[in-house]
Protein backbone atom coordinates (compact mmCIF):
# COMPACT_ATOMS: atom_id res chain seq x y z
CA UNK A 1 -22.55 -10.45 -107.26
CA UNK A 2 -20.65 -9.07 -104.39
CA UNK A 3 -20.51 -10.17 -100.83
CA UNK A 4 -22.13 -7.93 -98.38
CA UNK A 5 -21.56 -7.83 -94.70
CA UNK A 6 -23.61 -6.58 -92.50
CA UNK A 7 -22.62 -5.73 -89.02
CA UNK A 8 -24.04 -4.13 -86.38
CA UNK A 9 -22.85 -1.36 -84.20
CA UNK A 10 -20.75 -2.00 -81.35
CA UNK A 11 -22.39 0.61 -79.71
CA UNK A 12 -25.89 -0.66 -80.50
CA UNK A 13 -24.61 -4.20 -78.83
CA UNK A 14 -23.16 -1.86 -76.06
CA UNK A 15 -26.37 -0.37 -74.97
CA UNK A 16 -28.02 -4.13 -75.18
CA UNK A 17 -25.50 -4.93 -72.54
CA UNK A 18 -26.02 -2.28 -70.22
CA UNK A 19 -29.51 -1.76 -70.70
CA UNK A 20 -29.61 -5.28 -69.67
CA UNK A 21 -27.24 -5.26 -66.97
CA UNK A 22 -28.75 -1.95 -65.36
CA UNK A 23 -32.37 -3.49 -65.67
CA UNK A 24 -31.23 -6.35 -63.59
CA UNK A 25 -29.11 -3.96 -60.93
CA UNK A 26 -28.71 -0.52 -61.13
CA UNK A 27 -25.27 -0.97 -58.91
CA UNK A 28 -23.97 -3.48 -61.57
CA UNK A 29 -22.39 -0.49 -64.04
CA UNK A 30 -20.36 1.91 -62.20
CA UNK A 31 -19.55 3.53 -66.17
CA UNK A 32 -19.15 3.02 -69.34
CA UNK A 33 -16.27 3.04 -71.57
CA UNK A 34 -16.60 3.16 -75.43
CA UNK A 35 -12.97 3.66 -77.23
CA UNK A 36 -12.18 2.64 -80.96
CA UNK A 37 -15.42 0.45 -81.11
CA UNK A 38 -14.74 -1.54 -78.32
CA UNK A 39 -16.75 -1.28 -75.03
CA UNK A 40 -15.53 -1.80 -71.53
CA UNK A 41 -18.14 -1.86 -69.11
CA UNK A 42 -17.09 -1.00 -64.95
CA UNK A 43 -18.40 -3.09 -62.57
CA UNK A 44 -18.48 -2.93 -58.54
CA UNK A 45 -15.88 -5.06 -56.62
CA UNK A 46 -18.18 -6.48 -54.95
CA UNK A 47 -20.81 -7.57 -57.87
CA UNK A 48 -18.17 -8.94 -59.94
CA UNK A 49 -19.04 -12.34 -59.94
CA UNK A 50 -22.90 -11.73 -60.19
CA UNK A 51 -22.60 -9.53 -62.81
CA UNK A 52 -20.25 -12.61 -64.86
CA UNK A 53 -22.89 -14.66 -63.98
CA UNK A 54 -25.37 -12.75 -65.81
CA UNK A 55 -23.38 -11.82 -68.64
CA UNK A 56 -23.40 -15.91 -69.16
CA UNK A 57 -26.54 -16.65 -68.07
CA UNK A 58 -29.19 -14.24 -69.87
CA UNK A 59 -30.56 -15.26 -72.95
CA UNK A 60 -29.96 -11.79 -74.33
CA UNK A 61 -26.31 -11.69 -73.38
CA UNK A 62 -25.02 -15.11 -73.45
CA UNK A 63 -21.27 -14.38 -72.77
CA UNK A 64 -20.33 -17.60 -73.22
CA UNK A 65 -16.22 -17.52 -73.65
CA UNK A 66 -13.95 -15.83 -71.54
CA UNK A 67 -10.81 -15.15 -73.81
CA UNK A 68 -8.48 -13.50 -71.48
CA UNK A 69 -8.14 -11.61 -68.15
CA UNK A 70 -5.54 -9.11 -67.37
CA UNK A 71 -4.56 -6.22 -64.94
CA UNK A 72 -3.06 -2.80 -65.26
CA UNK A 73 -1.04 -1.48 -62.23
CA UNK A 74 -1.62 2.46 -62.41
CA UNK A 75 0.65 3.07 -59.73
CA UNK A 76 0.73 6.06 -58.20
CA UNK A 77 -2.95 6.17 -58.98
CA UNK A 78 -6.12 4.77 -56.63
CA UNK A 79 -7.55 2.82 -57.63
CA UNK A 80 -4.39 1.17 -58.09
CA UNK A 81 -4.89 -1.96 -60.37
CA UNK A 82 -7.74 -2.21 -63.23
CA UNK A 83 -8.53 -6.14 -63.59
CA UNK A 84 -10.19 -6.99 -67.20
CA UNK A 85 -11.95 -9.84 -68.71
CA UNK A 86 -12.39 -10.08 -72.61
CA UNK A 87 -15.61 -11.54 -73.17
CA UNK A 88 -16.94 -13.48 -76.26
CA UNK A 89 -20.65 -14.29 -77.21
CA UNK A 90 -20.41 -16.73 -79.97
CA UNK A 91 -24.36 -16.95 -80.79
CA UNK A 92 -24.89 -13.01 -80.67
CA UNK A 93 -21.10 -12.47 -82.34
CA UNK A 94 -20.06 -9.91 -79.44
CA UNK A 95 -17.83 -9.11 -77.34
CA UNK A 96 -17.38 -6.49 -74.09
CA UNK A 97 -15.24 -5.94 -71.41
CA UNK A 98 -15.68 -6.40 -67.37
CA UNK A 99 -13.26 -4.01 -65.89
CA UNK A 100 -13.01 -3.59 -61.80
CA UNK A 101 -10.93 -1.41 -60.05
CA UNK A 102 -9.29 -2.71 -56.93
CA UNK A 103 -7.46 -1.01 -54.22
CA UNK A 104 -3.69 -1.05 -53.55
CA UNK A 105 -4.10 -1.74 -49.94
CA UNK A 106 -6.78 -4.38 -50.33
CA UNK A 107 -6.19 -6.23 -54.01
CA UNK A 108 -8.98 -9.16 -53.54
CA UNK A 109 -11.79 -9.67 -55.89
CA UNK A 110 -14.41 -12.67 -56.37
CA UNK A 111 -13.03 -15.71 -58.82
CA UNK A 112 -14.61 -15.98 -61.44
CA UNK A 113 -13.47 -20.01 -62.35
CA UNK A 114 -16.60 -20.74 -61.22
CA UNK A 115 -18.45 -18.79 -64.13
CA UNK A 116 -15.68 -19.47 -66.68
CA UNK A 117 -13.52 -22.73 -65.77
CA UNK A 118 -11.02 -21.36 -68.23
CA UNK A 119 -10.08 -18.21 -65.47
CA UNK A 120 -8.24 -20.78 -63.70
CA UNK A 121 -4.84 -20.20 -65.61
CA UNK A 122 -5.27 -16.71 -66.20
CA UNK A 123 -6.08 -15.38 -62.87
CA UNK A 124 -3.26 -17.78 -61.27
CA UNK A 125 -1.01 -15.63 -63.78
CA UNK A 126 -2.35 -12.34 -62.56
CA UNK A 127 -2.05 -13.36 -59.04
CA UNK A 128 1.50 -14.17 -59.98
CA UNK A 129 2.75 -11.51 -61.75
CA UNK A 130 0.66 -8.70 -59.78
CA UNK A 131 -0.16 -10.16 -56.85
CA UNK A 132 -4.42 -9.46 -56.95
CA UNK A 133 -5.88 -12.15 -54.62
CA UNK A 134 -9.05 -14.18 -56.41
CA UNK A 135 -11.00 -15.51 -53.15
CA UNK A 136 -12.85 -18.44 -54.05
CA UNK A 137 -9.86 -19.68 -56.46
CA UNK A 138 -9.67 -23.22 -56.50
CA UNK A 139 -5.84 -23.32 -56.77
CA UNK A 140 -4.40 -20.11 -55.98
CA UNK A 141 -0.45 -20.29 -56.14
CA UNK A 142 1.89 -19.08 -58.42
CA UNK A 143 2.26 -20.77 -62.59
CA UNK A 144 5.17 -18.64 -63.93
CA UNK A 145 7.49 -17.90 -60.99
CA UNK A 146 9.19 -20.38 -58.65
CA UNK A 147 6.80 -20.67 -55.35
CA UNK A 148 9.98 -18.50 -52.93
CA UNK A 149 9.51 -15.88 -55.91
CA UNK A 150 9.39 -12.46 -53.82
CA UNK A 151 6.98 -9.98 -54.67
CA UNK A 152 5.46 -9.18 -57.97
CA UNK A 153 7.22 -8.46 -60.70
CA UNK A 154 4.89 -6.50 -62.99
CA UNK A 155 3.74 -4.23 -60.36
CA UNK A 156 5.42 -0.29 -61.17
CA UNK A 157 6.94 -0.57 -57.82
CA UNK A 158 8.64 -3.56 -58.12
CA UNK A 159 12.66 -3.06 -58.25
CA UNK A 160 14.15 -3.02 -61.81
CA UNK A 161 16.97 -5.49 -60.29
CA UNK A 162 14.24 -7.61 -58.51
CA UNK A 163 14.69 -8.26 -54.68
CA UNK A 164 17.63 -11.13 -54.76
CA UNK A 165 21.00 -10.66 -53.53
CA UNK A 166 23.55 -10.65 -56.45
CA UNK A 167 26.37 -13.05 -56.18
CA UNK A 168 29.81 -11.42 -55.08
CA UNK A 169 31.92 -11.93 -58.40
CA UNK A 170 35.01 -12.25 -56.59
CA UNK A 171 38.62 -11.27 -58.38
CA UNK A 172 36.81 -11.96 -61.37
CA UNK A 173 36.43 -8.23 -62.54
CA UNK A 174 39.05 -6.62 -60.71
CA UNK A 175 41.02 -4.98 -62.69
CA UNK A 176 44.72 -6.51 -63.06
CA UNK A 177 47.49 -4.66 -61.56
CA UNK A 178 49.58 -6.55 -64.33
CA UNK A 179 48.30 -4.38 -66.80
């Protein structure tokens, strides 16, 4: 006897998601992104939060585990920064992708700690690293970089050599006239 494993689609679970989301809000998918069996749906700045709560809250969805959040700078490009949360439902074994696209000039978006506790940590780290602004954050400094840190170093822009003066070496490289 062999072992057989049956899966489902990930586009089949995709459509459950968005079917579900759209039937709740039409605004609440801007588009939909399937690449290499992985879907990543776009959501509204401003519905980010409602739409998290949603994806944890409906008995067909039950997003229960947020497993990471990151951010893409596509600098030059506007949108200029692509936030993402990895999303986990354990009961219905799937998993999608909130992505929202924020502004250069105005990086803020909605917490989401108060969906997922566990966003804490990882949207202090975005915040630190690319500076995106989480309004609502219950403890929104930096976790990586010392607090007079300036700027944000994974941004394109950000200098190569960072922003801080480099000490004056002195003699100590000048070449010898001994030699």
């Amino acid at each position: 006897m062999g072992l057989e494993i049956v899966t489902e689609s990930s586009s089949q679970n995709a459509n459950v998601v968005v079917e579900c989301l759209r039937s709740w809000s039409q605004q609440a998918v801007a588009e939909v992104i399937e690449f290499r069996g992985e879907t990543t749906v776009v959501v509204p700045r401003d519905l980010l939060r409602a739409v998290a709560e949603r994806c944890r809250a409906d008995a067909k969805l039950q997003f229960n585990l947020l497993t990471d959040a990151t951010c893409v700078d596509r600098y030059p490009v506007e949108p200029r920064f692509e936030l993402n949360y990895h999303l986990v439902s354990i009961p219905r074994r799937d998993k999608v992708r909130l992505q929202v696209r924020l502004s250069g000039q105005d990086p803020v978006v909605d917490s989401l700690v108060p969906v997922w506790p566990g966003a804490n940590w990882l949207e202090r780290e975005i915040f630190d690293l690319f500076g995106i602004r989480f309004s609502g954050h219950p403890d929104l400094r930096r976790i990586l970089l010392p607090e007079d840190w300036e700027g944000y170093p994974l941004r394109r822009d950000y200098p190569v050599e960072g922003f801080r003066d480099v000490p004056s070496t002195g003699e100590l490289f000048k070449k010898s006239s001994m030699l």
